[in-house]
N, C-alpha and C. Protein backbone atom coordinates (compact mmCIF):
# COMPACT_ATOMS: atom_id res chain seq x y z
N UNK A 1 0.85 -1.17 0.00
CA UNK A 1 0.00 0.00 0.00
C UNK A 1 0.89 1.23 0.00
N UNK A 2 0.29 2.39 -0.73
CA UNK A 2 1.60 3.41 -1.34
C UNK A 2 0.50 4.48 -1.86
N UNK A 3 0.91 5.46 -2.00
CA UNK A 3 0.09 6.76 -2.21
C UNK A 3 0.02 6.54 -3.67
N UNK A 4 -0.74 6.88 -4.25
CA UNK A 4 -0.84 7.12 -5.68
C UNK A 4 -0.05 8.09 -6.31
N UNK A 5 0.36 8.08 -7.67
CA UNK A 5 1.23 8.99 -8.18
C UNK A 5 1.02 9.18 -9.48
N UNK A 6 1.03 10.09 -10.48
CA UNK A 6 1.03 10.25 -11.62
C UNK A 6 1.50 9.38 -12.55
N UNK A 7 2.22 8.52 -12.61
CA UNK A 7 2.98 7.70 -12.89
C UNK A 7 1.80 6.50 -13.25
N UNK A 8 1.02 6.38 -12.50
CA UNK A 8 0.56 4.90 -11.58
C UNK A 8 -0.95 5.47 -13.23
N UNK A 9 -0.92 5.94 -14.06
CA UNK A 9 -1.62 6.21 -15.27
C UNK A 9 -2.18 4.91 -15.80
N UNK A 10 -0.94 4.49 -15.90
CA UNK A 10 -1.05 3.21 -17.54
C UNK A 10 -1.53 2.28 -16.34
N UNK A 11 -0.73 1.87 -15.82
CA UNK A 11 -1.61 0.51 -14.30
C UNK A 11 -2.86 1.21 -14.16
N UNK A 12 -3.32 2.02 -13.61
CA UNK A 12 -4.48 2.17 -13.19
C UNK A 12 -5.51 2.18 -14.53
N UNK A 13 -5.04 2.40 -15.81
CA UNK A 13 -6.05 2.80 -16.78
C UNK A 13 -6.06 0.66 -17.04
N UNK A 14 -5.24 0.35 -17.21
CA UNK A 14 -4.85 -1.01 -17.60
C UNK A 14 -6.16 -2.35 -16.98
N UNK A 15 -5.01 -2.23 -15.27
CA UNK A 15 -6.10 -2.85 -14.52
C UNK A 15 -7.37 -2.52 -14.24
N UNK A 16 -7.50 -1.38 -13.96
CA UNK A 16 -9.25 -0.79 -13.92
C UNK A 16 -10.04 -1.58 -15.06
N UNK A 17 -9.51 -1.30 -16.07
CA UNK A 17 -10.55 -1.35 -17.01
C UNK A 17 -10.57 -2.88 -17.19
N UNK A 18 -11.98 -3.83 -16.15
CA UNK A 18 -12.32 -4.61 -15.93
C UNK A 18 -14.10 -4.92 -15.82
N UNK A 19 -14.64 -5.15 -16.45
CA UNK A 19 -15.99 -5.23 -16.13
C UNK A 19 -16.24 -5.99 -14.94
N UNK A 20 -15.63 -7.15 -14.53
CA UNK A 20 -15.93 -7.92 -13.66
C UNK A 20 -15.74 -6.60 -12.02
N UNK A 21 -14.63 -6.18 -12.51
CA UNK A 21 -14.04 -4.80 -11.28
C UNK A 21 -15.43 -3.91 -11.37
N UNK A 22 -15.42 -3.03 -12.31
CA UNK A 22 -16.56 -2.27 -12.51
C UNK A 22 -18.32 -2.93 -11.96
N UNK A 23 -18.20 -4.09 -12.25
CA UNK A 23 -19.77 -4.82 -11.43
C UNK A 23 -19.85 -4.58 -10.41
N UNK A 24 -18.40 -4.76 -9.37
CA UNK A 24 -18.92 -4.48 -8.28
C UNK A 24 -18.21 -3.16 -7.34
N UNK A 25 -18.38 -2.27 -8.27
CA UNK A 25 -17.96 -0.91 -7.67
C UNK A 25 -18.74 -0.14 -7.83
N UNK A 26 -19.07 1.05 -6.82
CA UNK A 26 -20.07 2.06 -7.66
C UNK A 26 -20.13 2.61 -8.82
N UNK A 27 -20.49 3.11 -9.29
CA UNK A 27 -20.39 3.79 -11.06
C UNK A 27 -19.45 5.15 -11.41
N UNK A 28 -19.01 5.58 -10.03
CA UNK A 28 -18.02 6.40 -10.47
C UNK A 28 -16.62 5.81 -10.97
N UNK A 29 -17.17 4.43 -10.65
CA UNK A 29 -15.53 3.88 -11.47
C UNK A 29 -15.80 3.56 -12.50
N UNK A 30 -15.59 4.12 -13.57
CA UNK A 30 -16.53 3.90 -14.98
C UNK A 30 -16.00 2.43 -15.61
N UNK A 31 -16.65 2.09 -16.92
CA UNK A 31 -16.15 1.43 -17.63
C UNK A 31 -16.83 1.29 -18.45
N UNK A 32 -15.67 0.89 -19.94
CA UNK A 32 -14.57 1.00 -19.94
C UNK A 32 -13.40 1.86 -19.32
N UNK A 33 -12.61 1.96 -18.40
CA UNK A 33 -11.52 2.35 -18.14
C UNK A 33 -10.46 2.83 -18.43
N UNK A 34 -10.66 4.36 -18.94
CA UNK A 34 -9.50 4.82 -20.38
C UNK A 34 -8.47 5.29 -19.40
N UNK A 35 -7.42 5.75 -20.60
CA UNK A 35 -6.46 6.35 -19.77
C UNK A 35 -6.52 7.39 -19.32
N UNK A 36 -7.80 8.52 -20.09
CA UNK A 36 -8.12 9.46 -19.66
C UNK A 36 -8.46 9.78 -18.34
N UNK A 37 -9.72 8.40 -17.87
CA UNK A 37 -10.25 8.57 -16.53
C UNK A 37 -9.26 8.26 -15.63
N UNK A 38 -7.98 7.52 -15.87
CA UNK A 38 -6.96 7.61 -15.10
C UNK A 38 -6.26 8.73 -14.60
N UNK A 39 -5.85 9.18 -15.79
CA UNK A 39 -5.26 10.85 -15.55
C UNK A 39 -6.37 11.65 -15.17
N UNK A 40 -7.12 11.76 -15.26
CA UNK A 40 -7.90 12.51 -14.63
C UNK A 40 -8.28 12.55 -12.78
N UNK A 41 -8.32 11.37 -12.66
CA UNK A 41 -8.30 10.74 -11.53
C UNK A 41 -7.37 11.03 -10.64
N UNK A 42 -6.26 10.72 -10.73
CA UNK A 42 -4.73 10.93 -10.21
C UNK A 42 -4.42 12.53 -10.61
N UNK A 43 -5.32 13.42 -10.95
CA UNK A 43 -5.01 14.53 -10.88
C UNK A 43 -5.71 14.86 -9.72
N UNK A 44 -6.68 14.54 -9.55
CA UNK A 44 -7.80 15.36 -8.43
C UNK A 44 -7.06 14.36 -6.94
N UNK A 45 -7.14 13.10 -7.27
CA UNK A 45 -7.08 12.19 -5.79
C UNK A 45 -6.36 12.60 -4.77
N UNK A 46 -4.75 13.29 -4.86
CA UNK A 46 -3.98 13.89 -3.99
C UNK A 46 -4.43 14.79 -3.24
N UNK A 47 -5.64 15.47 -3.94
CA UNK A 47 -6.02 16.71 -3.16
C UNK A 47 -7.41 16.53 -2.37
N UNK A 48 -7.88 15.48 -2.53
CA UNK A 48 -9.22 15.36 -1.49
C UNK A 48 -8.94 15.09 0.02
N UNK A 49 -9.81 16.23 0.43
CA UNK A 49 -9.03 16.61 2.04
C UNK A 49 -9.59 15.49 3.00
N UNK A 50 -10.76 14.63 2.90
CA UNK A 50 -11.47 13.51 3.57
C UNK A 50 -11.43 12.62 3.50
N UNK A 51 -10.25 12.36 2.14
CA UNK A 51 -10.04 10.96 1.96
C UNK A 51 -8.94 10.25 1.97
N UNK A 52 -8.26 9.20 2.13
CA UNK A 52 -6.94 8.46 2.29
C UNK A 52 -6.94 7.46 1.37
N UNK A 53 -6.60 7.91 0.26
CA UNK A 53 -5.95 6.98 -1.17
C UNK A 53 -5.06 6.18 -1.25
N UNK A 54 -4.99 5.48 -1.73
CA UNK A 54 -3.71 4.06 -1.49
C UNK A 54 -4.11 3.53 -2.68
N UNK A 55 -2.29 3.19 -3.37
CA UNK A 55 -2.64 2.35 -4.74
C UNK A 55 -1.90 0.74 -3.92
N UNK A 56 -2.56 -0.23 -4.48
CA UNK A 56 -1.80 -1.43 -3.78
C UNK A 56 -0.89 -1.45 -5.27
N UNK A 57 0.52 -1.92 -4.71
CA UNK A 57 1.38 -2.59 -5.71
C UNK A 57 2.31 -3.61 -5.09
N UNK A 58 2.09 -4.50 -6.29
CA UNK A 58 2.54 -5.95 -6.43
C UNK A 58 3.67 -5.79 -7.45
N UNK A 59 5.10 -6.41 -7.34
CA UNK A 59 6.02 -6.09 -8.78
C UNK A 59 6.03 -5.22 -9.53
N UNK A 60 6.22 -4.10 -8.34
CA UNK A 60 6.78 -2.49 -9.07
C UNK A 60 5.19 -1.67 -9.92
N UNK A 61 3.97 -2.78 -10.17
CA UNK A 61 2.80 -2.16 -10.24
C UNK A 61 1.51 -2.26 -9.59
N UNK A 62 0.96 -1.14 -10.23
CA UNK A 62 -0.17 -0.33 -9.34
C UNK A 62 -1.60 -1.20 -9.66
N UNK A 63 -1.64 -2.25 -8.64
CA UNK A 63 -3.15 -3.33 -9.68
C UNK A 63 -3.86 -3.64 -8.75
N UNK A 64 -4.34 -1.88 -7.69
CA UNK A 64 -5.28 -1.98 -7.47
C UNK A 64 -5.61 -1.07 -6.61
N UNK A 65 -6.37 -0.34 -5.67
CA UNK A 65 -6.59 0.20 -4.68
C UNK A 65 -7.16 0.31 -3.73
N UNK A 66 -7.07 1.10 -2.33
CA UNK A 66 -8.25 0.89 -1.61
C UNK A 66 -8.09 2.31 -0.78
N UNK A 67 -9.25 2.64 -0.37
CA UNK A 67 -9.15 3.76 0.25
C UNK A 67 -10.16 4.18 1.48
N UNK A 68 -10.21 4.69 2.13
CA UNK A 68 -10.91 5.71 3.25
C UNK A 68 -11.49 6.50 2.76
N UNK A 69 -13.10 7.24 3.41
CA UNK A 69 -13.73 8.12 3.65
C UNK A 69 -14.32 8.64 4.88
N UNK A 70 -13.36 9.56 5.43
CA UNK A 70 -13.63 10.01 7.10
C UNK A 70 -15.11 10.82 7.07
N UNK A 71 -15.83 10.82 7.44
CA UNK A 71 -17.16 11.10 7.44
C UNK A 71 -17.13 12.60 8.10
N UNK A 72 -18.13 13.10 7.99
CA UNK A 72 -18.32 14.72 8.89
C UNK A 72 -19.58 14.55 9.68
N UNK A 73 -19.46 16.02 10.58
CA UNK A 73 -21.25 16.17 10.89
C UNK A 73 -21.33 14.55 12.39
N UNK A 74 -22.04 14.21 12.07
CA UNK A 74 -22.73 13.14 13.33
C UNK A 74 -22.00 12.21 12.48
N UNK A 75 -21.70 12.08 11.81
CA UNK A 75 -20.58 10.55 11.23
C UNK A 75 -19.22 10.92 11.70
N UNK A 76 -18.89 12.12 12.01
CA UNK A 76 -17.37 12.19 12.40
C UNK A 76 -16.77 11.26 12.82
N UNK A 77 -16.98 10.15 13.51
CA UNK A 77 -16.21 8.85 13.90
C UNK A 77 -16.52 7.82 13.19
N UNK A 78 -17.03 8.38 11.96
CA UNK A 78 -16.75 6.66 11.21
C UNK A 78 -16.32 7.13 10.48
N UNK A 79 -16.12 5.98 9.21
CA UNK A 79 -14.85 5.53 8.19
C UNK A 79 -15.26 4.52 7.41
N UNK A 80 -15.90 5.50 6.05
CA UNK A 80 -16.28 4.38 5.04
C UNK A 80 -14.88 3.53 3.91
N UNK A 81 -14.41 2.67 4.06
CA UNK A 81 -13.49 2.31 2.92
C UNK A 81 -13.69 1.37 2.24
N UNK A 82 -13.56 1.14 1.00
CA UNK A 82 -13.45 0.74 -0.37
C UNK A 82 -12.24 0.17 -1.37
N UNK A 83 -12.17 -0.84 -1.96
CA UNK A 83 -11.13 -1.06 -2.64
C UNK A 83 -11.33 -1.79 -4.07
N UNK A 84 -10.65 -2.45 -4.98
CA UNK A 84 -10.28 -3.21 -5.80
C UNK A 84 -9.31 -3.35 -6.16
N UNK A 85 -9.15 -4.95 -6.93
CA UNK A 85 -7.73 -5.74 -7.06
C UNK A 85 -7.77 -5.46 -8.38
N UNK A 86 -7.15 -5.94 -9.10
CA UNK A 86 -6.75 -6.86 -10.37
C UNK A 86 -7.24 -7.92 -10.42
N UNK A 87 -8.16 -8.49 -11.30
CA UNK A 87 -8.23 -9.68 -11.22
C UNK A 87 -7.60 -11.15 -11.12
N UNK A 88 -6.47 -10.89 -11.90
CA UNK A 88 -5.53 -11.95 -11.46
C UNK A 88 -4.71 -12.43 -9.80
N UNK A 89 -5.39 -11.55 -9.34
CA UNK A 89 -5.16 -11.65 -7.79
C UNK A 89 -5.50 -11.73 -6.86
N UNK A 90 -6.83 -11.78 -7.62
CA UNK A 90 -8.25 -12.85 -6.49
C UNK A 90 -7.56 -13.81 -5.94
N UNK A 91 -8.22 -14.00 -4.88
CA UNK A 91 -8.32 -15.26 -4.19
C UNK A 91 -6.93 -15.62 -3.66
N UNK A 92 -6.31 -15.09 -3.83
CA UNK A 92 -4.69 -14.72 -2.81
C UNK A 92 -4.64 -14.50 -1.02
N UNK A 93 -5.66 -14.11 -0.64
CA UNK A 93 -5.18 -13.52 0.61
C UNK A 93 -5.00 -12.03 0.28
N UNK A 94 -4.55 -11.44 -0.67
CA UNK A 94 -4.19 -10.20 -0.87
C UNK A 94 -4.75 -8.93 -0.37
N UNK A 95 -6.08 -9.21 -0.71
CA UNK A 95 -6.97 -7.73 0.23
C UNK A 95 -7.36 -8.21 1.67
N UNK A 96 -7.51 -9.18 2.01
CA UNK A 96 -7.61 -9.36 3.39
C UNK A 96 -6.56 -8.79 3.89
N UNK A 97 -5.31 -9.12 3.99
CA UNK A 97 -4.20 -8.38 4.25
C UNK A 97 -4.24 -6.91 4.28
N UNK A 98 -4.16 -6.34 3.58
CA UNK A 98 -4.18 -5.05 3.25
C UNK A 98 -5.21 -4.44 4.06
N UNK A 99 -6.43 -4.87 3.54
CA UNK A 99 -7.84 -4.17 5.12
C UNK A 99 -7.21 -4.25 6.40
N UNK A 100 -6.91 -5.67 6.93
CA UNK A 100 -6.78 -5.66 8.13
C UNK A 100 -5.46 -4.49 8.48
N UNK A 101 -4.69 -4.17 7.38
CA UNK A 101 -3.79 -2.98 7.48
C UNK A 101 -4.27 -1.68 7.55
N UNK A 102 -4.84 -1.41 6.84
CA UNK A 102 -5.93 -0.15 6.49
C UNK A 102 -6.40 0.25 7.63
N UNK A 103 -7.27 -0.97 8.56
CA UNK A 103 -8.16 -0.49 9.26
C UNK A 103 -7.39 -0.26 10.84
N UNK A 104 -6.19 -1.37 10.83
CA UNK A 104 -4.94 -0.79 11.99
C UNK A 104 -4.63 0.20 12.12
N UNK A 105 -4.21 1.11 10.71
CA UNK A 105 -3.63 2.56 10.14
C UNK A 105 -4.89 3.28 11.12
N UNK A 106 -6.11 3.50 10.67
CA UNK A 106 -6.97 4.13 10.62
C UNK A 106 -7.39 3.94 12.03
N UNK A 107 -7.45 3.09 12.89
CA UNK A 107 -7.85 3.11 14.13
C UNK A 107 -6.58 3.89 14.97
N UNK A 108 -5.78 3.67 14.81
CA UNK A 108 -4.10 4.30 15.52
C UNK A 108 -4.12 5.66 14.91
N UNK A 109 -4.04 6.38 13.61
CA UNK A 109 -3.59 7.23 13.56
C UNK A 109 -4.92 8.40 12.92
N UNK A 110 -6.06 7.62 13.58
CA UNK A 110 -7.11 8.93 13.07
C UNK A 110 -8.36 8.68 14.51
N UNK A 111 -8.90 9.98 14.64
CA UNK A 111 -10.20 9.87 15.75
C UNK A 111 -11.21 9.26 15.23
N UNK A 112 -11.18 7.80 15.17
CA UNK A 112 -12.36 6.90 14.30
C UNK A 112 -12.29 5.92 15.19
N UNK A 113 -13.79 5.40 15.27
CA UNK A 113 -14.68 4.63 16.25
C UNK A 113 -15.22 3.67 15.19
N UNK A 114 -15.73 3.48 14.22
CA UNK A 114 -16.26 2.85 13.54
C UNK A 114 -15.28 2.77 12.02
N UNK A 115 -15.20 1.65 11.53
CA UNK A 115 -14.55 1.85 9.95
C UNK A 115 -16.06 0.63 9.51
N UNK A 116 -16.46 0.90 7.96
CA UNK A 116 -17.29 -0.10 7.92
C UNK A 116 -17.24 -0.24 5.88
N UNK A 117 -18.02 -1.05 5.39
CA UNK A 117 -17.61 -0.87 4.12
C UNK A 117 -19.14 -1.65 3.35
N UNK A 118 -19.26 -1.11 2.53
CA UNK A 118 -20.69 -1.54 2.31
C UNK A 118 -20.85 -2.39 0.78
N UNK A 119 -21.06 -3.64 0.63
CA UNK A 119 -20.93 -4.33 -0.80
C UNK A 119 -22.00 -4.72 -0.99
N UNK A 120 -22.22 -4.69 -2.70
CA UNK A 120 -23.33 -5.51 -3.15
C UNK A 120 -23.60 -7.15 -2.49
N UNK A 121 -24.93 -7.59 -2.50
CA UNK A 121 -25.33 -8.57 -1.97
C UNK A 121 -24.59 -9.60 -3.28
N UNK A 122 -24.23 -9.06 -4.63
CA UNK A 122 -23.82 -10.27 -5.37
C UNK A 122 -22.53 -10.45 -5.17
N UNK A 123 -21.61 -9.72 -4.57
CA UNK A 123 -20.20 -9.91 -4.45
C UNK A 123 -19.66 -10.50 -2.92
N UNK A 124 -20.04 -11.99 -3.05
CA UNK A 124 -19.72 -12.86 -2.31
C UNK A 124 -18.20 -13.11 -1.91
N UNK A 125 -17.01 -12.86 -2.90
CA UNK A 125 -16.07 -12.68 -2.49
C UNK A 125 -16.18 -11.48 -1.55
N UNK A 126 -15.68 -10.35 -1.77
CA UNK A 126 -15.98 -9.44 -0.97
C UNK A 126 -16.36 -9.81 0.44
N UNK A 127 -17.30 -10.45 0.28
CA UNK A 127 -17.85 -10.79 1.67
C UNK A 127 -17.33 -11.05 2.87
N UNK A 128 -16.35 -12.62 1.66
CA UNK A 128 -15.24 -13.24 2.32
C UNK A 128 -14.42 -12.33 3.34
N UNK A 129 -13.94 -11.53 1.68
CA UNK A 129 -12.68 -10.81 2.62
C UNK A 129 -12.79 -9.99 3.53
N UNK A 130 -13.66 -9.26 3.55
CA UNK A 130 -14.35 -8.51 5.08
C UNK A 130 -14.36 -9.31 6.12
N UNK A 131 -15.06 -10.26 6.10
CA UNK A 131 -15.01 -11.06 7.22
C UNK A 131 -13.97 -11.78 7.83
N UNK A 132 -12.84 -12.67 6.80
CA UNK A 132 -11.76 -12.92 7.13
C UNK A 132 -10.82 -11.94 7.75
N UNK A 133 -10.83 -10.29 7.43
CA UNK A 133 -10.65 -8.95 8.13
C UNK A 133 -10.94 -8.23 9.32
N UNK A 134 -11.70 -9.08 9.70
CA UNK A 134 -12.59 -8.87 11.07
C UNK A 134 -13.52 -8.12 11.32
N UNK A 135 -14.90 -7.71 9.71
CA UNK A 135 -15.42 -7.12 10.25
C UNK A 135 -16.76 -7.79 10.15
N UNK A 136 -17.81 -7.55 10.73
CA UNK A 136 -19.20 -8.21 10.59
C UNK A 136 -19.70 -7.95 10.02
N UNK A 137 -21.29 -8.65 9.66
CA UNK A 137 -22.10 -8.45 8.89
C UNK A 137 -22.67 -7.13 9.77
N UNK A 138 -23.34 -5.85 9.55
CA UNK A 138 -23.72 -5.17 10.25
C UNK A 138 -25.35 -5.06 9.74
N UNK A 139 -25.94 -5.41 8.91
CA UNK A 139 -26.98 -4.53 8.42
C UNK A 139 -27.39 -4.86 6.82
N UNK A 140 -28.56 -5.49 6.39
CA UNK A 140 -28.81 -5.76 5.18
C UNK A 140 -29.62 -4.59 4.74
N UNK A 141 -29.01 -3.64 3.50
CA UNK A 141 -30.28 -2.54 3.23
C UNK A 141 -30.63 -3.21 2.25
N UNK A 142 -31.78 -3.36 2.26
CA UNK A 142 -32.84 -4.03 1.35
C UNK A 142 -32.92 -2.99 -0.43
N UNK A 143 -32.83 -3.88 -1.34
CA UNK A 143 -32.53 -3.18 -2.78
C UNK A 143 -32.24 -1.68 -2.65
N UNK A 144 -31.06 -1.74 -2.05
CA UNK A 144 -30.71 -0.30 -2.21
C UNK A 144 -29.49 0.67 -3.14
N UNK A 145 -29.25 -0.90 -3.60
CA UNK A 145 -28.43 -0.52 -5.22
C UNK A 145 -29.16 -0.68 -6.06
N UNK A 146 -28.75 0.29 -6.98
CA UNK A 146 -29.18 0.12 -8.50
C UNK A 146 -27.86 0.02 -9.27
N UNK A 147 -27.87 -1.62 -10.06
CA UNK A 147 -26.31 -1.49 -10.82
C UNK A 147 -26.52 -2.38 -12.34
N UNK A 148 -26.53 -1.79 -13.00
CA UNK A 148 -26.35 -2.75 -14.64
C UNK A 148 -27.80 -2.78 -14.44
N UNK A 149 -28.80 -1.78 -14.21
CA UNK A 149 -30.77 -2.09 -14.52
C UNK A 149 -30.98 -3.08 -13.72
N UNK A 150 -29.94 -3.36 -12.73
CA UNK A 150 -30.89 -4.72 -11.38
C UNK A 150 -30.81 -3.98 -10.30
N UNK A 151 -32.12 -4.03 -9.15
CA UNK A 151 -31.67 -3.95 -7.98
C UNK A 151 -31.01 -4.88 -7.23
N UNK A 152 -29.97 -4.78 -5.94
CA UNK A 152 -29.82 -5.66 -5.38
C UNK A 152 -29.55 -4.95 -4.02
N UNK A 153 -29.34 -5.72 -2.81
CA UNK A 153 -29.17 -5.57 -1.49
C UNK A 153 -28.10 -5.22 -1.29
N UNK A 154 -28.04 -4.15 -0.51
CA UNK A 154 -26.49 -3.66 -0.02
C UNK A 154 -26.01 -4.20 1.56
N UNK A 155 -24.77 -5.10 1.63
CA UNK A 155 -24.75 -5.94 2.66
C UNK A 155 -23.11 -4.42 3.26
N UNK A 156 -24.15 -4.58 4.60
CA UNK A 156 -22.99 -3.35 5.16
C UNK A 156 -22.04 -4.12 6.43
N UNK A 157 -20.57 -4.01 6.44
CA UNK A 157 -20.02 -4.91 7.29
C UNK A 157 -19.20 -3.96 8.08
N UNK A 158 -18.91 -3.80 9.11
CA UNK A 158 -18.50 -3.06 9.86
C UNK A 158 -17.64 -3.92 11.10
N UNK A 159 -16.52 -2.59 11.62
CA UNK A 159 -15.77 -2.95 12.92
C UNK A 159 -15.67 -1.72 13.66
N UNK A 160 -15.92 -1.86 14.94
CA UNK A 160 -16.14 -1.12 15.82
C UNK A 160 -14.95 -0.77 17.16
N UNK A 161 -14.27 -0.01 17.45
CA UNK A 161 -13.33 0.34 18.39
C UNK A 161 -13.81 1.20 19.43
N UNK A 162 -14.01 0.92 20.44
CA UNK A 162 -14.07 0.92 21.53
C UNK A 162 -13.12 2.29 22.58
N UNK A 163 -13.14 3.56 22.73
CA UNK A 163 -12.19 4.47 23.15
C UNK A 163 -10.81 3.58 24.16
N UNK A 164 -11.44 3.16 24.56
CA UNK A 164 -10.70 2.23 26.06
C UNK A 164 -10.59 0.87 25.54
N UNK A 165 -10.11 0.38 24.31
CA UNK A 165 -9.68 -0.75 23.76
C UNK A 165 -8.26 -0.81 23.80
């Protein structure tokens, strides 16, 4: 896990552009996946003041990411985060790792009580890896995605820290 960089263009336009990736991400991650929306991307990402960007790299490349969203207002202590791999790197262990890093980072070095992460009901991997990460099932919102003209259930999984933990 490593900050993103201008550089990280061609990987990010490369690996992104995955439909299987894109199914289960919200729609601001478009697709097809040009190089444009890359550079474009990695122009703005450095500068968002609420969020904590991370490109994962494996062999000098950038094939994949995950990131933080510190919340405001009455969410101030939680912490929505989000990621994707490369496909060739499913089923590795790979993002389990990395969350359970993420969410260490984020409990130690930020005022956050809650980190939680919210996936489609069809992305059963996902599931996995949350849970193998240590966080729970928290909450089924009933068809509250809309993705590719289907509804489906948004399964929200969460971990909770404790001030005096």
């Amino acid at each position: 896990m490593r900050p993103w960089n201008f550089d990280d263009c061609q990987d990010l336009a490369f690996y992104g552009n995955n439909k299987k990736i894109y199914d289960n991400l919200r729609d601001a991650f478009p697709y097809p996946y040009t190089l444009k929306n890359a550079e474009n991307w990695l122009k703005l990402a450095p500068y968002e003041k609420n969020y904590l960007l991370r490109a994962i790299e494996i062999d000098g490349h950038a094939v994949g990411g995950i990131g933080a969203i510190f919340k405001d207002d009455v969410y101030r202590k939680s912490c929505e985060i989000g990621y994707w791999l490369a496909e060739q790197y499913w089923g590795r262990g790979i993002m389990t790792e990395i969350i359970k890093k993420l969410v260490k980072h984020i409990f130690e070095k930020h005022d956050v009580v809650r980190v939680y992460a919210a996936i489609f009901e069809s992305n059963k991997a996902s599931a996995r890896v949350l849970e193998k990460a240590g966080l729970k099932l928290e909450a089924v919102h009933k068809k509250a995605v809309f993705k590719n003209g289907v509804f489906m259930d948004e399964l929200m999984y969460a971990v909770v820290r404790l001030k005096n933990e």
